[in-house]
Each structure stands twice: as C-alpha cells, then as structure tokens.
C-alpha atoms as a PDB file:
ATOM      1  CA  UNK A   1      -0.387 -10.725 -48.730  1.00  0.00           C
ATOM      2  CA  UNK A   2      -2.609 -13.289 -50.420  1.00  0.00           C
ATOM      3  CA  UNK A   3      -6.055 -14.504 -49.627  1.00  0.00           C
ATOM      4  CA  UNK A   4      -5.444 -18.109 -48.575  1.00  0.00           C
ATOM      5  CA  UNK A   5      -7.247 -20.107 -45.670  1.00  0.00           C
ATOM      6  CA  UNK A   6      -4.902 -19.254 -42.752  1.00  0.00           C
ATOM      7  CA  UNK A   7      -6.384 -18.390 -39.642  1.00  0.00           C
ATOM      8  CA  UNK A   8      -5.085 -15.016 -38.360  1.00  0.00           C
ATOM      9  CA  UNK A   9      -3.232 -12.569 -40.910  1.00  0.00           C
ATOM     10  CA  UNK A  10       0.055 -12.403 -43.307  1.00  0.00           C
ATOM     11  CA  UNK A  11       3.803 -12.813 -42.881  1.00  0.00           C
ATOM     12  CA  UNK A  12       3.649 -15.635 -40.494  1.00  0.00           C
ATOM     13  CA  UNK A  13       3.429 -13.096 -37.748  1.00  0.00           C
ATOM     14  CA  UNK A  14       0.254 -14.553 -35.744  1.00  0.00           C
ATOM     15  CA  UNK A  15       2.229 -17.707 -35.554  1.00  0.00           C
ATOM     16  CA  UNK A  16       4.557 -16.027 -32.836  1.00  0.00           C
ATOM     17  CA  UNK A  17       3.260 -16.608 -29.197  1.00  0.00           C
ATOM     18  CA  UNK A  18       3.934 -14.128 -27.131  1.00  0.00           C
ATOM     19  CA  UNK A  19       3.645 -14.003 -23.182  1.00  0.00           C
ATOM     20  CA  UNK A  20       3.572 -11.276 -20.773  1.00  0.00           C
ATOM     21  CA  UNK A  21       4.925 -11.355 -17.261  1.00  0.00           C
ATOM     22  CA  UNK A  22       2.780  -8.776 -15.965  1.00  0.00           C
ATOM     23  CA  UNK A  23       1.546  -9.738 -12.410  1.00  0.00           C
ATOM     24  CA  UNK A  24      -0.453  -6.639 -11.901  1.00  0.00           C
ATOM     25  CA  UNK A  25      -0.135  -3.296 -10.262  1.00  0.00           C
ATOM     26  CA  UNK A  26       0.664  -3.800  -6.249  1.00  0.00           C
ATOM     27  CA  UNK A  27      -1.646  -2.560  -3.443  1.00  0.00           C
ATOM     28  CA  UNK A  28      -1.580  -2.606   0.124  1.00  0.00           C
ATOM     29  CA  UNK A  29      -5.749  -3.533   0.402  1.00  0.00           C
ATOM     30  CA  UNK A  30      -6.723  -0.421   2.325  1.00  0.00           C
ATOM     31  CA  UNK A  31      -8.733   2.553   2.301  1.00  0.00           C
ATOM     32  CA  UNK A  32      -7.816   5.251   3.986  1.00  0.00           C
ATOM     33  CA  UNK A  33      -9.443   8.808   5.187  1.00  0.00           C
ATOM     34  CA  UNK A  34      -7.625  12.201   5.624  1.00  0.00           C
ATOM     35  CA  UNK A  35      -6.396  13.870   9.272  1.00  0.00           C
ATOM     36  CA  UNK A  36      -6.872  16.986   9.041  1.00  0.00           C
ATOM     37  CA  UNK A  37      -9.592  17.957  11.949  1.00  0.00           C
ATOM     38  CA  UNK A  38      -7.092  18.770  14.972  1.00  0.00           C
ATOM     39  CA  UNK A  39      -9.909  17.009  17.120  1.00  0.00           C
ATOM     40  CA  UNK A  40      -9.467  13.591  15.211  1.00  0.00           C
ATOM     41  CA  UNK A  41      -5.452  14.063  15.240  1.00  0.00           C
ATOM     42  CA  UNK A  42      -5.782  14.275  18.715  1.00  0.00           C
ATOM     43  CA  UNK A  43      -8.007  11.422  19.596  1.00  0.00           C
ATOM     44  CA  UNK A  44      -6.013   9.256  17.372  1.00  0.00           C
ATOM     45  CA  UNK A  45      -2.616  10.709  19.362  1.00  0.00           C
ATOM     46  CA  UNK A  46      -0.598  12.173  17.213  1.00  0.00           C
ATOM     47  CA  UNK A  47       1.719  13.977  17.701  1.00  0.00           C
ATOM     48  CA  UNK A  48       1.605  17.551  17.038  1.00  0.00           C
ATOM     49  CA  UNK A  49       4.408  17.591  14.220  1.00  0.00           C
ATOM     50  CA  UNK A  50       3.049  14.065  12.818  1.00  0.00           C
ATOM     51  CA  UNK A  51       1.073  14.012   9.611  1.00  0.00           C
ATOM     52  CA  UNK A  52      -0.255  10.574   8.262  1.00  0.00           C
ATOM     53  CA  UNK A  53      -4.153   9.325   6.698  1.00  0.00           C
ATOM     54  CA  UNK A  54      -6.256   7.647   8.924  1.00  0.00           C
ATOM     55  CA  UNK A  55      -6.989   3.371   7.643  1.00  0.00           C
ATOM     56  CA  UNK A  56     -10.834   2.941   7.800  1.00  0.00           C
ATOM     57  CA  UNK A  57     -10.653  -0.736   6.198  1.00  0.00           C
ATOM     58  CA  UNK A  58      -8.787  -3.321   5.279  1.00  0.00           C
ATOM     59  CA  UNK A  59      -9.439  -5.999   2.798  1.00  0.00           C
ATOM     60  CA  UNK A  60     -10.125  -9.121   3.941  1.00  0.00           C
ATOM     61  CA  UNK A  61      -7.136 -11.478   2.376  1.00  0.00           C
ATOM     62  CA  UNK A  62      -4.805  -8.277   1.512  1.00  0.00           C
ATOM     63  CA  UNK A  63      -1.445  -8.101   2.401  1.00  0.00           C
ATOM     64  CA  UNK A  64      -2.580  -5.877   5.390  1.00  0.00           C
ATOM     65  CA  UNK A  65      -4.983  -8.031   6.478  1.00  0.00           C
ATOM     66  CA  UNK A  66      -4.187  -9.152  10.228  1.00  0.00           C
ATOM     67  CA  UNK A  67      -1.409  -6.467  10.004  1.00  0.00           C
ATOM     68  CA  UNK A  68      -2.749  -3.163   9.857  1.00  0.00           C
ATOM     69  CA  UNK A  69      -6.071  -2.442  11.655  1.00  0.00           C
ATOM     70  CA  UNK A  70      -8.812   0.049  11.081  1.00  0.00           C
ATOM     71  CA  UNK A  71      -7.715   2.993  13.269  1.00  0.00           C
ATOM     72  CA  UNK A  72      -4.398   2.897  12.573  1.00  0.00           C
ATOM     73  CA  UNK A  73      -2.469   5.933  10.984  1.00  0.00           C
ATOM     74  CA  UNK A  74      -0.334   5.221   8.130  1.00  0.00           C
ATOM     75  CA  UNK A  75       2.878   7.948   8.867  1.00  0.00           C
ATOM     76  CA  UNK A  76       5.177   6.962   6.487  1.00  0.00           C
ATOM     77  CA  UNK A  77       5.622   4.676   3.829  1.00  0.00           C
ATOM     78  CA  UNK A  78       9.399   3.955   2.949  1.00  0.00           C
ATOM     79  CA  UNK A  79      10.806   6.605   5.248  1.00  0.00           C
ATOM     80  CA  UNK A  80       8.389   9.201   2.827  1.00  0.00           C
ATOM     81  CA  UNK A  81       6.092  11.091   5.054  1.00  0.00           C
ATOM     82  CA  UNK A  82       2.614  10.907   4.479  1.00  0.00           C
ATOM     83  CA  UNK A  83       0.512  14.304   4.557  1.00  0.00           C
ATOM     84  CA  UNK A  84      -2.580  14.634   6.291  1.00  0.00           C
ATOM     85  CA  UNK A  85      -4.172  14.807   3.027  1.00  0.00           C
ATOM     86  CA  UNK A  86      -2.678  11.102   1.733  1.00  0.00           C
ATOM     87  CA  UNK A  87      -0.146  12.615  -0.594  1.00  0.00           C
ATOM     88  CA  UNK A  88       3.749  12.294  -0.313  1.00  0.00           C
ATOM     89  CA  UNK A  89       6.396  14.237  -2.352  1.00  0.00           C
ATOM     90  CA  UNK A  90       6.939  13.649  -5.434  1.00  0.00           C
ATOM     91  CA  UNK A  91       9.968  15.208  -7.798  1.00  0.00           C
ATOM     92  CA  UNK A  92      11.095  17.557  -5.066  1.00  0.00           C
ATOM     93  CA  UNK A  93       8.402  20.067  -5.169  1.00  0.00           C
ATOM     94  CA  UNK A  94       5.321  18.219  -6.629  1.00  0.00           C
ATOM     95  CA  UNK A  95       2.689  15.416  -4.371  1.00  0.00           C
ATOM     96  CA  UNK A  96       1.107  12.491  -5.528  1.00  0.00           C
ATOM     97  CA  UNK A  97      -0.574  10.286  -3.462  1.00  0.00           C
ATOM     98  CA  UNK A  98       1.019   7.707  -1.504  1.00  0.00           C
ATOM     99  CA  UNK A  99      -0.260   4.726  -3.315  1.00  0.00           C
ATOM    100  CA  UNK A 100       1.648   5.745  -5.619  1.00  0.00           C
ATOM    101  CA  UNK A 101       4.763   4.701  -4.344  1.00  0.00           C
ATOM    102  CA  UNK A 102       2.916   0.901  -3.504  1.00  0.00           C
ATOM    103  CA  UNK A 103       1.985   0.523  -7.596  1.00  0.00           C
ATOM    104  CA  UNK A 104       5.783   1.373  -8.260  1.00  0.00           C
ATOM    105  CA  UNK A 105       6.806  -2.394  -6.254  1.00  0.00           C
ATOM    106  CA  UNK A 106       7.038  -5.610  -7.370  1.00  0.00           C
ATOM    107  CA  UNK A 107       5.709  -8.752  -6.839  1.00  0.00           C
ATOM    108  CA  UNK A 108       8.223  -9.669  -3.698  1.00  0.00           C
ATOM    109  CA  UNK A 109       9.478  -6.762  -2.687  1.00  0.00           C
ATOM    110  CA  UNK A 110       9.253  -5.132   0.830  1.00  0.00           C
ATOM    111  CA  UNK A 111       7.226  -2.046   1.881  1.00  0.00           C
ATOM    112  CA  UNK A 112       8.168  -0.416   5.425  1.00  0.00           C
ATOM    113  CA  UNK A 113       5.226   1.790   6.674  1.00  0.00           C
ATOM    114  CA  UNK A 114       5.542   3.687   9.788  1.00  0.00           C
ATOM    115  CA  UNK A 115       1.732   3.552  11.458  1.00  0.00           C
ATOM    116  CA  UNK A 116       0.323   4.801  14.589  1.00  0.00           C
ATOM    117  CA  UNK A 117      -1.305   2.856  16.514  1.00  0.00           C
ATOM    118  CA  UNK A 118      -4.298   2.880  19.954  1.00  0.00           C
ATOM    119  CA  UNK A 119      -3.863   0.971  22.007  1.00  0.00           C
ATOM    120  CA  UNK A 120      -5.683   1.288  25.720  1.00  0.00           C
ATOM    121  CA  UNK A 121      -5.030   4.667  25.553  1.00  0.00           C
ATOM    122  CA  UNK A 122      -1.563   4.172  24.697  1.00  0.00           C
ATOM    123  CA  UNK A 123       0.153   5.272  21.417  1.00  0.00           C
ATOM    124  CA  UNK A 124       2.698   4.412  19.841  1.00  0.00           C
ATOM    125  CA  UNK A 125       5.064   4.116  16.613  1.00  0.00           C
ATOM    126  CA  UNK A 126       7.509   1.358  15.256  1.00  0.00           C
ATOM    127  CA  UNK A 127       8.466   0.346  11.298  1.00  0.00           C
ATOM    128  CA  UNK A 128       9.006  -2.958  10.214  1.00  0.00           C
ATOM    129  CA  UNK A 129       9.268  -4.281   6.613  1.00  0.00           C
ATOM    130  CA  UNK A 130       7.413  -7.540   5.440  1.00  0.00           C
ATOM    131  CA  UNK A 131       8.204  -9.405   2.127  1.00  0.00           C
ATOM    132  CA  UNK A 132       5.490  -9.542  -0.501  1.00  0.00           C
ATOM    133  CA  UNK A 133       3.353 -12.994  -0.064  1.00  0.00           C
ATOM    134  CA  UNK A 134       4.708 -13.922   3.860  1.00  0.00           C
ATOM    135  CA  UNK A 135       2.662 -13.778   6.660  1.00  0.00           C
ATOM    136  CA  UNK A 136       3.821 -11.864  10.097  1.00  0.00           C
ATOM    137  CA  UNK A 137       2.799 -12.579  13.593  1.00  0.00           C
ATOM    138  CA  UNK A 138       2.659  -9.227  15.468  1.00  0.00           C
ATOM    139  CA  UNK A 139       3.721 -11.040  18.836  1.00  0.00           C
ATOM    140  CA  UNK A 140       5.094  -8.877  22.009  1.00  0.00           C
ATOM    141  CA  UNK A 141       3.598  -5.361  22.771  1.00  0.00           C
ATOM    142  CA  UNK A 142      -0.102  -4.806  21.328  1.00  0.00           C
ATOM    143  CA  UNK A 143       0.931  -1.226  20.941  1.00  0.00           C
ATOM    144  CA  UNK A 144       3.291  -1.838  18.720  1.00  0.00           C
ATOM    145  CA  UNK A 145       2.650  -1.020  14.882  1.00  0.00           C
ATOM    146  CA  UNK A 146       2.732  -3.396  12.116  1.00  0.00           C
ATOM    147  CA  UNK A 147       4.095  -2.780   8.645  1.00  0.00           C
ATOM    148  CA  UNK A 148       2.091  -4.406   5.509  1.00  0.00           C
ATOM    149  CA  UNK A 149       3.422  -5.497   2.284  1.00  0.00           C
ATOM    150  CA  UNK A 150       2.662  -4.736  -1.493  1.00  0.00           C
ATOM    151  CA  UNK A 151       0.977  -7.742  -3.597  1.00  0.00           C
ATOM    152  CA  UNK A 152       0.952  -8.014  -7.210  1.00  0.00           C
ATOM    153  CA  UNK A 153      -1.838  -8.765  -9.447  1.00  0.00           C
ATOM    154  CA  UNK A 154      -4.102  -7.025  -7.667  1.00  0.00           C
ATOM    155  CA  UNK A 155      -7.714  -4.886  -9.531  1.00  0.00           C
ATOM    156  CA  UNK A 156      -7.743  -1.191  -8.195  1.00  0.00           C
ATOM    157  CA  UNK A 157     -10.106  -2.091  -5.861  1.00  0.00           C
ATOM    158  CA  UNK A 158      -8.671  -0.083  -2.220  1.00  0.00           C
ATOM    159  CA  UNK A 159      -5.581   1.632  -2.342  1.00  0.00           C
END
C-alpha cells in the first residue's frame, strides 16, 4: 500500500486494461399486444387451434423493419409456440415471455418466427430464418410471412 502519486490504486492492478465484448442484449424491435378476444383472433384469421401475440409496431431500423408488419401475428418463434398471452414454455412446466428466447441470441445468429399474416382477405403462414445484420427481400406471394432476425447491442426499448 503506500501513499505515492499514482493515479488509480495499489498493486499495479489499475494498470491492467481490460475490454469487454459485450454487444448488448438482442431484440427483434417490436411491440406486440395479446389475442385473446375470439373476435380479434378471428378477424386476424387464425386458426382455431393457433395461439400467437398480435405486432402493433415495429421500429423503424430494427431487424424487423420491412420484414414484419403491424398486423401480423407472431405464432412461433424457433418452432416454440407463442401463447395468446406472449409467453412460451419455459423448463417444461413454467412460461416466460417470448422475448426471452430473442435476449438468449447472439450477435449473428438466426431467429425463425412463424407469423400470420392479412393479406386481401387471405391468410396465411410460412417460417423462414434470417441472419442477424442481412437484409431480406420478401419477393413472390404478398401473403406470405416474413421471419425477422435478433440484433445485438440493442437498449430495451420494444421487445
């Protein structure tokens, strides 16, 4: 120990630099709203054993932006079901919701969500996968449903 003129403690230890890797906690960019009113379920067009959260908006320059639309219900994310209520199982019996499962990614990895999709009175559902950071063109059928991808370093802004 010793009182001395160095900037920043004893033992040589604020010397060390150290560096952190941490790109933040992944996020699709949306917010979504739950499903259960049978009226809404139907409008939407889902099917009767479907369950899935309803998106209401999607942040501009998120990885769901020009992907997943407002209107769109998120079924699945990863092959796990989502419940009207937004949560999807979690240690067998136990929910959490299915953010969740987004903040677990990394930076680069894919994502598949199954989502629903109205179109002119047509409905219908598809998964795809998109990498973290790329761009996809939803080309083809409009009905078809788009998956979006998790991005790191995100603030906890919409889930």
């Amino acid at each position: 120990g010793g009182g001395g003129g160095g900037s920043g403690g004893g033992d040589g230890d604020a010397a060390q630099s150290h560096t952190y890797d941490h790109a933040g906690f992944c996020m699709l960019g949306i917010k979504c709203q739950p499903t259960d009113n049978p009226a809404m379920r139907s409008y939407l067009g889902m099917l009767p054993h479907e369950t899935g959260v309803l998106v209401t908006y999607v942040v501009k320059m998120s990885p769901s932006a020009g992907l997943l639309e407002v209107d769109d219900v998120l079924l699945a994310v990863d092959g796990e079901e989502v419940a009207n209520d937004g949560t999807v199982s979690f240690r067998g019996w136990e929910r959490v919701a299915f953010d969740h499962l987004i903040s677990l990614k990394e930076p680069g990895q894919e994502v598949a969500l199954k989502v629903r999709r109205r179109v002119k009175a047509k409905v219908s559902p598809e998964e795809t996968a998109l990498r973290v950071g790329e761009a996809a063109a939803v080309g083809g059928d409009a009905a078809a449903a788009v998956a979006a991808a998790a991005v790191g370093g995100a603030s906890a802004a919409a889930g």
